[in-house]
C-alpha atoms as a PDB file:
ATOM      1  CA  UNK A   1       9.624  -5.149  14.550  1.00  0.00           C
ATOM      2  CA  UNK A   2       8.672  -7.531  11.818  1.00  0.00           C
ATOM      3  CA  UNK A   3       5.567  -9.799  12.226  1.00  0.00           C
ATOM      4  CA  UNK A   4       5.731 -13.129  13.290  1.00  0.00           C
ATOM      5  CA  UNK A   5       4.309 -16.220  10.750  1.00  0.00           C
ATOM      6  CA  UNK A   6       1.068 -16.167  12.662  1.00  0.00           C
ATOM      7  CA  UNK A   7       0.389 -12.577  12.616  1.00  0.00           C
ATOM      8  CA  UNK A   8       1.114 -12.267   8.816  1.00  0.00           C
ATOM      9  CA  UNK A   9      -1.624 -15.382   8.181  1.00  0.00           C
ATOM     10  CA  UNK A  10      -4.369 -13.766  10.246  1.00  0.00           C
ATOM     11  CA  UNK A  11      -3.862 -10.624   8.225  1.00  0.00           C
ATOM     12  CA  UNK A  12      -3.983 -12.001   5.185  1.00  0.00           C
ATOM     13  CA  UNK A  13      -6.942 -14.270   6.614  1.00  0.00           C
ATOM     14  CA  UNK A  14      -8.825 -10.447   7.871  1.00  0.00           C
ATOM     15  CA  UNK A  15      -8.176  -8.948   4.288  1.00  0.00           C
ATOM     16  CA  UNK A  16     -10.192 -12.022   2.525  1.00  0.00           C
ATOM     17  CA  UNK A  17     -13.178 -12.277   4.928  1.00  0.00           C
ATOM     18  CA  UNK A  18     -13.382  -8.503   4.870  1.00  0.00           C
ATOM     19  CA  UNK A  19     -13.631  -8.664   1.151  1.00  0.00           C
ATOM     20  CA  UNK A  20     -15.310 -11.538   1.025  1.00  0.00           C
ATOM     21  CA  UNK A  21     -17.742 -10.139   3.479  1.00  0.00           C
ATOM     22  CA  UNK A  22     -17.957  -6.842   1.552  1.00  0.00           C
ATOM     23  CA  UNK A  23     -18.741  -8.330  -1.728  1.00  0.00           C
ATOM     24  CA  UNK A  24     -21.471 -10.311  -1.030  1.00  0.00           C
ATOM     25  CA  UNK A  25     -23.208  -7.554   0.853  1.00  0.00           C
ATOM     26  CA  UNK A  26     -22.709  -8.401   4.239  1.00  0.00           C
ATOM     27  CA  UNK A  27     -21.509  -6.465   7.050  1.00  0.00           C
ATOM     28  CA  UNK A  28     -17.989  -6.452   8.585  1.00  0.00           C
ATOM     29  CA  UNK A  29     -17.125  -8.588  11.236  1.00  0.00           C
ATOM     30  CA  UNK A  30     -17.474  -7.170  14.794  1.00  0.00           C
ATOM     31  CA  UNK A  31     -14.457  -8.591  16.673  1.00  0.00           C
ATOM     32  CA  UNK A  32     -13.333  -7.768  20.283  1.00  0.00           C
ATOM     33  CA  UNK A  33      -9.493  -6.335  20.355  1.00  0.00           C
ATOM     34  CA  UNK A  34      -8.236  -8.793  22.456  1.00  0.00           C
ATOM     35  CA  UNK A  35      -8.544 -11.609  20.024  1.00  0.00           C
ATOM     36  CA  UNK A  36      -5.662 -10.085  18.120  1.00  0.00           C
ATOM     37  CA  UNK A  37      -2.234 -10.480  19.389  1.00  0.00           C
ATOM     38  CA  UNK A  38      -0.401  -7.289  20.778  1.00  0.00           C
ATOM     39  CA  UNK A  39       1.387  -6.334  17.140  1.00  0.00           C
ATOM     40  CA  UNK A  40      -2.103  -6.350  15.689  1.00  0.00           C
ATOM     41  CA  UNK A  41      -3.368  -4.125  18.461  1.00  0.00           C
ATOM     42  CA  UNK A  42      -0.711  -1.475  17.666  1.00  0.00           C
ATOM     43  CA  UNK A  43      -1.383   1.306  15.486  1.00  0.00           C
ATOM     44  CA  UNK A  44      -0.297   0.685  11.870  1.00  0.00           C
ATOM     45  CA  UNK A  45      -0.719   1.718   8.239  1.00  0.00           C
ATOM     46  CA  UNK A  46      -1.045  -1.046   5.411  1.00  0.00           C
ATOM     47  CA  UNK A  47      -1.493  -0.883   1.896  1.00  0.00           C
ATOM     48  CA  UNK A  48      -3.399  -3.485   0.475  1.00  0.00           C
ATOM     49  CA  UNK A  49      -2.778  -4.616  -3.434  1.00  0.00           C
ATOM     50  CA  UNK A  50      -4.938  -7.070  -4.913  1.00  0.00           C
ATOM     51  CA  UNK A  51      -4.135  -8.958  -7.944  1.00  0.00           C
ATOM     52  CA  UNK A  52      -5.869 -11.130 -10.560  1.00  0.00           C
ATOM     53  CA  UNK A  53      -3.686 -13.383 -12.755  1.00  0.00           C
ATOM     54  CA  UNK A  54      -0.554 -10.829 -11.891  1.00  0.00           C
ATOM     55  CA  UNK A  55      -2.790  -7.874 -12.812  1.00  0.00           C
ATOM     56  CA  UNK A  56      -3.919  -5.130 -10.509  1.00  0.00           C
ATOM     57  CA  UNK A  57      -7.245  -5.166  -9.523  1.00  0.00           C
ATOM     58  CA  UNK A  58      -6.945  -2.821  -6.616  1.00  0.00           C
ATOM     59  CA  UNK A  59      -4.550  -0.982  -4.094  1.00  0.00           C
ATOM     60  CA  UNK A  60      -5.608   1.033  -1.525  1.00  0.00           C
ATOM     61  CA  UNK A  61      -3.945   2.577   1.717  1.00  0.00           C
ATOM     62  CA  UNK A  62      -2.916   4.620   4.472  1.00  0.00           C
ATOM     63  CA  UNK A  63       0.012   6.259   5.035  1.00  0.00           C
ATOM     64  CA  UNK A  64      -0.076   7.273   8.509  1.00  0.00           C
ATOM     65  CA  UNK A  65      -0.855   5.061  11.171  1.00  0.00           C
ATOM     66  CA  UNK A  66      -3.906   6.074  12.843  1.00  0.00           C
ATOM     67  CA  UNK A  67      -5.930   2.717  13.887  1.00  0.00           C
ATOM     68  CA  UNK A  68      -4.954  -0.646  15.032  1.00  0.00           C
ATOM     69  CA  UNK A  69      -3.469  -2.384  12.290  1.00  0.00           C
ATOM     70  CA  UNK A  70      -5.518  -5.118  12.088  1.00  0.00           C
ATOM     71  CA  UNK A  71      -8.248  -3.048  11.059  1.00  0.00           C
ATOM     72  CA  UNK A  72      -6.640  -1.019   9.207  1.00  0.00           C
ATOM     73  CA  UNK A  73      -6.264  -4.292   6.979  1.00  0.00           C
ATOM     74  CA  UNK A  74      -9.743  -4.990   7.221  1.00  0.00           C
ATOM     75  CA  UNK A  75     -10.569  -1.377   6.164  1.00  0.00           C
ATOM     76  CA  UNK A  76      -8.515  -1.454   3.166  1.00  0.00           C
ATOM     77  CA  UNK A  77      -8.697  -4.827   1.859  1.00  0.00           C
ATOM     78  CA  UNK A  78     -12.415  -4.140   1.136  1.00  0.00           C
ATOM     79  CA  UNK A  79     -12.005  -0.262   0.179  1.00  0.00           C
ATOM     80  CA  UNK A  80      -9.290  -1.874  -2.537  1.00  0.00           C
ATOM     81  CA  UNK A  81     -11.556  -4.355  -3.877  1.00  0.00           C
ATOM     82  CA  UNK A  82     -14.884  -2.136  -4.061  1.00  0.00           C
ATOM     83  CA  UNK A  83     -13.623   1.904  -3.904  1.00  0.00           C
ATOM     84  CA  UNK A  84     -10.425   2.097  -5.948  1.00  0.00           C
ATOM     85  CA  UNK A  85     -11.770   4.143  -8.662  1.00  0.00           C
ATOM     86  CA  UNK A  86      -8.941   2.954 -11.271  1.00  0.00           C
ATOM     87  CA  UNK A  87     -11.422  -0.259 -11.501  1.00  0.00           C
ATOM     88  CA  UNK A  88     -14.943  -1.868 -11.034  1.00  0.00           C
ATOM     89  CA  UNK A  89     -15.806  -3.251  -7.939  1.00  0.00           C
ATOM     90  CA  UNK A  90     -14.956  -7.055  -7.440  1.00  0.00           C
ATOM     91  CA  UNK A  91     -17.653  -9.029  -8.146  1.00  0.00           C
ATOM     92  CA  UNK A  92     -18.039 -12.113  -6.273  1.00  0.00           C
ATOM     93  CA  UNK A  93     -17.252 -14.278  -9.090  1.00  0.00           C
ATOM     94  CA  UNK A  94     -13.662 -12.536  -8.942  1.00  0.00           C
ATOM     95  CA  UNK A  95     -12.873 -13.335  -5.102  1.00  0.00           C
ATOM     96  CA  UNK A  96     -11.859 -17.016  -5.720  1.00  0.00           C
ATOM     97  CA  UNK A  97      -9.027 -15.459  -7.845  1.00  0.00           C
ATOM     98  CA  UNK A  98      -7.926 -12.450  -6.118  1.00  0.00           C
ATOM     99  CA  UNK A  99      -4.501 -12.610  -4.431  1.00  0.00           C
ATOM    100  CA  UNK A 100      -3.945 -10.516  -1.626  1.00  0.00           C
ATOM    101  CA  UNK A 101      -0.828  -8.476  -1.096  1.00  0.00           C
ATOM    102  CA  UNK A 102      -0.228  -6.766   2.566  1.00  0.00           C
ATOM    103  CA  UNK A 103       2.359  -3.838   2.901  1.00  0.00           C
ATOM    104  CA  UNK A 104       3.085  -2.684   6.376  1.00  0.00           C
ATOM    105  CA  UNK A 105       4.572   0.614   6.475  1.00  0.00           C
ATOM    106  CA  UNK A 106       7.122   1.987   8.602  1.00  0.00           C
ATOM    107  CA  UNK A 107       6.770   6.092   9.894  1.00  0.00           C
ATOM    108  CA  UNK A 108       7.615   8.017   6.712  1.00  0.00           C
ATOM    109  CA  UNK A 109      10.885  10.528   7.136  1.00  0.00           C
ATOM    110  CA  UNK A 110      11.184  13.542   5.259  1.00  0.00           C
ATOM    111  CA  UNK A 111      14.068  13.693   2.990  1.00  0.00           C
ATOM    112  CA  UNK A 112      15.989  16.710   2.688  1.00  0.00           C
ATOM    113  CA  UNK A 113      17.403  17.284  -0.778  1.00  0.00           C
ATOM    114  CA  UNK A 114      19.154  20.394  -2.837  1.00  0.00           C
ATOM    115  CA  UNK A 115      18.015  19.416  -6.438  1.00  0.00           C
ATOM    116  CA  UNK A 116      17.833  16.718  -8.506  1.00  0.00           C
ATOM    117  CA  UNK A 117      20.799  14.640  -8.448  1.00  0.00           C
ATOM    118  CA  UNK A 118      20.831  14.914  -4.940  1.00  0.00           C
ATOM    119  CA  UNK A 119      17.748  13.506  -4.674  1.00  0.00           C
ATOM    120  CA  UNK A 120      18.455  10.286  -6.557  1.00  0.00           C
ATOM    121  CA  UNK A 121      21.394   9.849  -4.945  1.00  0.00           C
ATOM    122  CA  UNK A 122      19.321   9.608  -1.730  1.00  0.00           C
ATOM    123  CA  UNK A 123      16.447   7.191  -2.769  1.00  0.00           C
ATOM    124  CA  UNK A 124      17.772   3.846  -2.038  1.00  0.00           C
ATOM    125  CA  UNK A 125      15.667   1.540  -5.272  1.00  0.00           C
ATOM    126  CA  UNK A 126      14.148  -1.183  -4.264  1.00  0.00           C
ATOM    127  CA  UNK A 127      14.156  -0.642  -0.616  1.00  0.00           C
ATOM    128  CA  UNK A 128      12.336   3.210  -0.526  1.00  0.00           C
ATOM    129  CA  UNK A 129       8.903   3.752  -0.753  1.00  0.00           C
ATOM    130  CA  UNK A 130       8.402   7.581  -2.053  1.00  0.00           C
ATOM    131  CA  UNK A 131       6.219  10.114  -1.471  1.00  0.00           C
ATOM    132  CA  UNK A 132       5.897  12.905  -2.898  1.00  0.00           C
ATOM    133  CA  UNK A 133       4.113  16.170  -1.699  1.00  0.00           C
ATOM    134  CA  UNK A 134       3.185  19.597  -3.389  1.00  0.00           C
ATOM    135  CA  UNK A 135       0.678  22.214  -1.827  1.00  0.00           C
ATOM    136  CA  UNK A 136      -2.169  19.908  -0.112  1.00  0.00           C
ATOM    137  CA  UNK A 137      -1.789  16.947  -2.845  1.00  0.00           C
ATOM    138  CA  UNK A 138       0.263  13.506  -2.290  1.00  0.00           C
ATOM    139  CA  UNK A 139       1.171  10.902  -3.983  1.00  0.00           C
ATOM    140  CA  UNK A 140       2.830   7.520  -2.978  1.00  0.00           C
ATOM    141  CA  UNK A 141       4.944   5.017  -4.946  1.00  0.00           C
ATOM    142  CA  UNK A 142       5.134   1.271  -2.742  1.00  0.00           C
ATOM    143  CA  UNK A 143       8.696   0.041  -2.743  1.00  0.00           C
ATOM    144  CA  UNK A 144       7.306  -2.821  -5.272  1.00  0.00           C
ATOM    145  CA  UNK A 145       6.902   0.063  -7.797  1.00  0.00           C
ATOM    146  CA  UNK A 146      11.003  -0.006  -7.929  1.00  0.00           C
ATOM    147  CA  UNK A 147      10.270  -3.880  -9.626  1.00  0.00           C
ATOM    148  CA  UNK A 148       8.274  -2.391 -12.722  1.00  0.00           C
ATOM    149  CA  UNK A 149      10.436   1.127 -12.953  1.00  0.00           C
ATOM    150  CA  UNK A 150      14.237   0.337 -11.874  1.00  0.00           C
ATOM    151  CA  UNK A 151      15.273   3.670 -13.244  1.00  0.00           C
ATOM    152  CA  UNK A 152      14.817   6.458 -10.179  1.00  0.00           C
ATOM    153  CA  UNK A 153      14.307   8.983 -13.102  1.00  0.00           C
ATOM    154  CA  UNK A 154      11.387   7.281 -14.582  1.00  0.00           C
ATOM    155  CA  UNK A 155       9.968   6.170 -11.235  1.00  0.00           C
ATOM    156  CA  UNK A 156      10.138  10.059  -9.974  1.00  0.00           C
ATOM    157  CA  UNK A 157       8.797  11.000 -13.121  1.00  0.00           C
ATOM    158  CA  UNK A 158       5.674   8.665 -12.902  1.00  0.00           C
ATOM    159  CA  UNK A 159       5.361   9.364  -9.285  1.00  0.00           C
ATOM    160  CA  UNK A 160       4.946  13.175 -10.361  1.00  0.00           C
ATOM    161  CA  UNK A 161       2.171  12.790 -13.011  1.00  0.00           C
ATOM    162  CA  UNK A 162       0.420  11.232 -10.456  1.00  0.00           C
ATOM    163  CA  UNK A 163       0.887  13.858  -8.217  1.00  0.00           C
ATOM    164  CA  UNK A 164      -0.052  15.691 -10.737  1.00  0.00           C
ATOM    165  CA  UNK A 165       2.552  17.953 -11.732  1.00  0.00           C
ATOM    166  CA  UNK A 166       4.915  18.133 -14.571  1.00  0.00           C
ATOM    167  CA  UNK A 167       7.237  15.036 -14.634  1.00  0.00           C
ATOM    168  CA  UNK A 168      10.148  16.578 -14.393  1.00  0.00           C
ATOM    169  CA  UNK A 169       8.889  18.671 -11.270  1.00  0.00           C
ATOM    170  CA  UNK A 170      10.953  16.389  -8.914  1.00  0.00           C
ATOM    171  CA  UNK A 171      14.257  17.764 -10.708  1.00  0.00           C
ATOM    172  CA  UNK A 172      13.554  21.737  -9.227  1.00  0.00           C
ATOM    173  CA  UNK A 173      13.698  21.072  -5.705  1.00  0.00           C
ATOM    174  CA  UNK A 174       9.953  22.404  -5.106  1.00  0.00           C
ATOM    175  CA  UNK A 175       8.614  19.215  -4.002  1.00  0.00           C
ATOM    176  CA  UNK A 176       8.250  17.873  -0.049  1.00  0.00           C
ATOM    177  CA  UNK A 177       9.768  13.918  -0.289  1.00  0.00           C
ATOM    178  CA  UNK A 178       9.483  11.586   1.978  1.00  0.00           C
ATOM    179  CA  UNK A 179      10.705   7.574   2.225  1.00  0.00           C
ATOM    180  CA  UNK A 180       9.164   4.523   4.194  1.00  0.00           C
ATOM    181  CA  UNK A 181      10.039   1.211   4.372  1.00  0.00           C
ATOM    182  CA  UNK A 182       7.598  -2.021   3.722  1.00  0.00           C
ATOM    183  CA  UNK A 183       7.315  -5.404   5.242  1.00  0.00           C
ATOM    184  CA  UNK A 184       5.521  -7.193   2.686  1.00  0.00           C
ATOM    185  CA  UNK A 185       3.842 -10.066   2.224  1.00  0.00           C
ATOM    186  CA  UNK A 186       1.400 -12.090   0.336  1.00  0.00           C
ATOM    187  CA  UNK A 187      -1.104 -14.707  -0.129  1.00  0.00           C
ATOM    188  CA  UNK A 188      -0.379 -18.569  -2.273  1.00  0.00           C
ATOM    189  CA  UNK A 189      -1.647 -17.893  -5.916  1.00  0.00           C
ATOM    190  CA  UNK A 190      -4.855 -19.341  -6.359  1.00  0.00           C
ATOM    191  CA  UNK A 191      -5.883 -22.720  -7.509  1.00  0.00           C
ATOM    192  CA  UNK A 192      -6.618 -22.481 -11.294  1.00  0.00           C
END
């Protein structure tokens, strides 16, 4: 069930005083579960993307939900801005221009496939996030990937290497795949 107007503006509100919090060295905010409204109560996994003049500056998430999703937002707002190890932590002088980006996911389903063309005639671009799983390793592509890489080829090819197999290992079959979908929303650039 998608999230009301309300709901999606005290997430986003939770993801900036978390990181705001975070930043500056302070700890998180101790808040009873019955401030949040029943949706945030429920169990839910996020993915949190921040951005910094349209550039990444951090995503982080979970793909199963195993907390209530309000803090899972908390949790990964600041783990995006401080633990993604693709960048250096935000710095407080950075907050002011972060934006904040919240993707809810739905339950991944496994997709069955028999080989490559099957495969991308399954994934449903722009709609699907992917991921992909060999052995004990996984990797995730958010359905925003699809915006950067339209091509399903290239997109399973990138979403490999990040796995951490060959790129074309998505064409043999060998791999476990899974979709989600996203509700996704954002906050208002920042002032310049």
């Amino acid at each position: 069930m998608p999230l009301d107007e309300k709901d999606r503006h005290t997430l986003l509100a939770l993801a900036r005083q978390a990181i705001e919090r975070g930043v500056a060295g302070k700890p998180p905010a101790q808040r009873e579960p019955a401030a949040f409204s029943d949706a945030l109560r429920e169990k839910g996994a996020c993915f949190v993307t921040l951005t910094i003049g349209g550039e990444l500056r951090g995503c982080i998430g979970s793909l199963e939900a195993t907390r209530a999703l309000a803090l899972d937002v908390e949790g990964h707002a600041l783990d995006a801005a401080v633990n993604d190890y693709r960048f250096p932590p935000v710095t407080p002088e950075d907050v002011p221009r972060l934006r904040i980006e919240l993707s809810v996911l739905s339950s991944p389903v496994p997709l069955g496939y028999c080989g490559g063309d099957d495969l991308l005639g399954k994934l449903r671009p722009g709609i699907d996030g992917v991921i992909l799983e060999s052995g004990q390793r996984r990797a995730t592509f958010l359905p925003q990937v699809w915006e950067k890489v339209p091509r399903a080829v290239d997109f399973l090819g990138l979403l490999c290497e990040k796995l951490g197999v060959r790129g074309d290992a998505w064409q043999r079959g060998g791999l476990r795949v899974s979709t989600y979908c996203v509700e996704s929303f954002e906050e208002e650039p920042p002032e310049r």
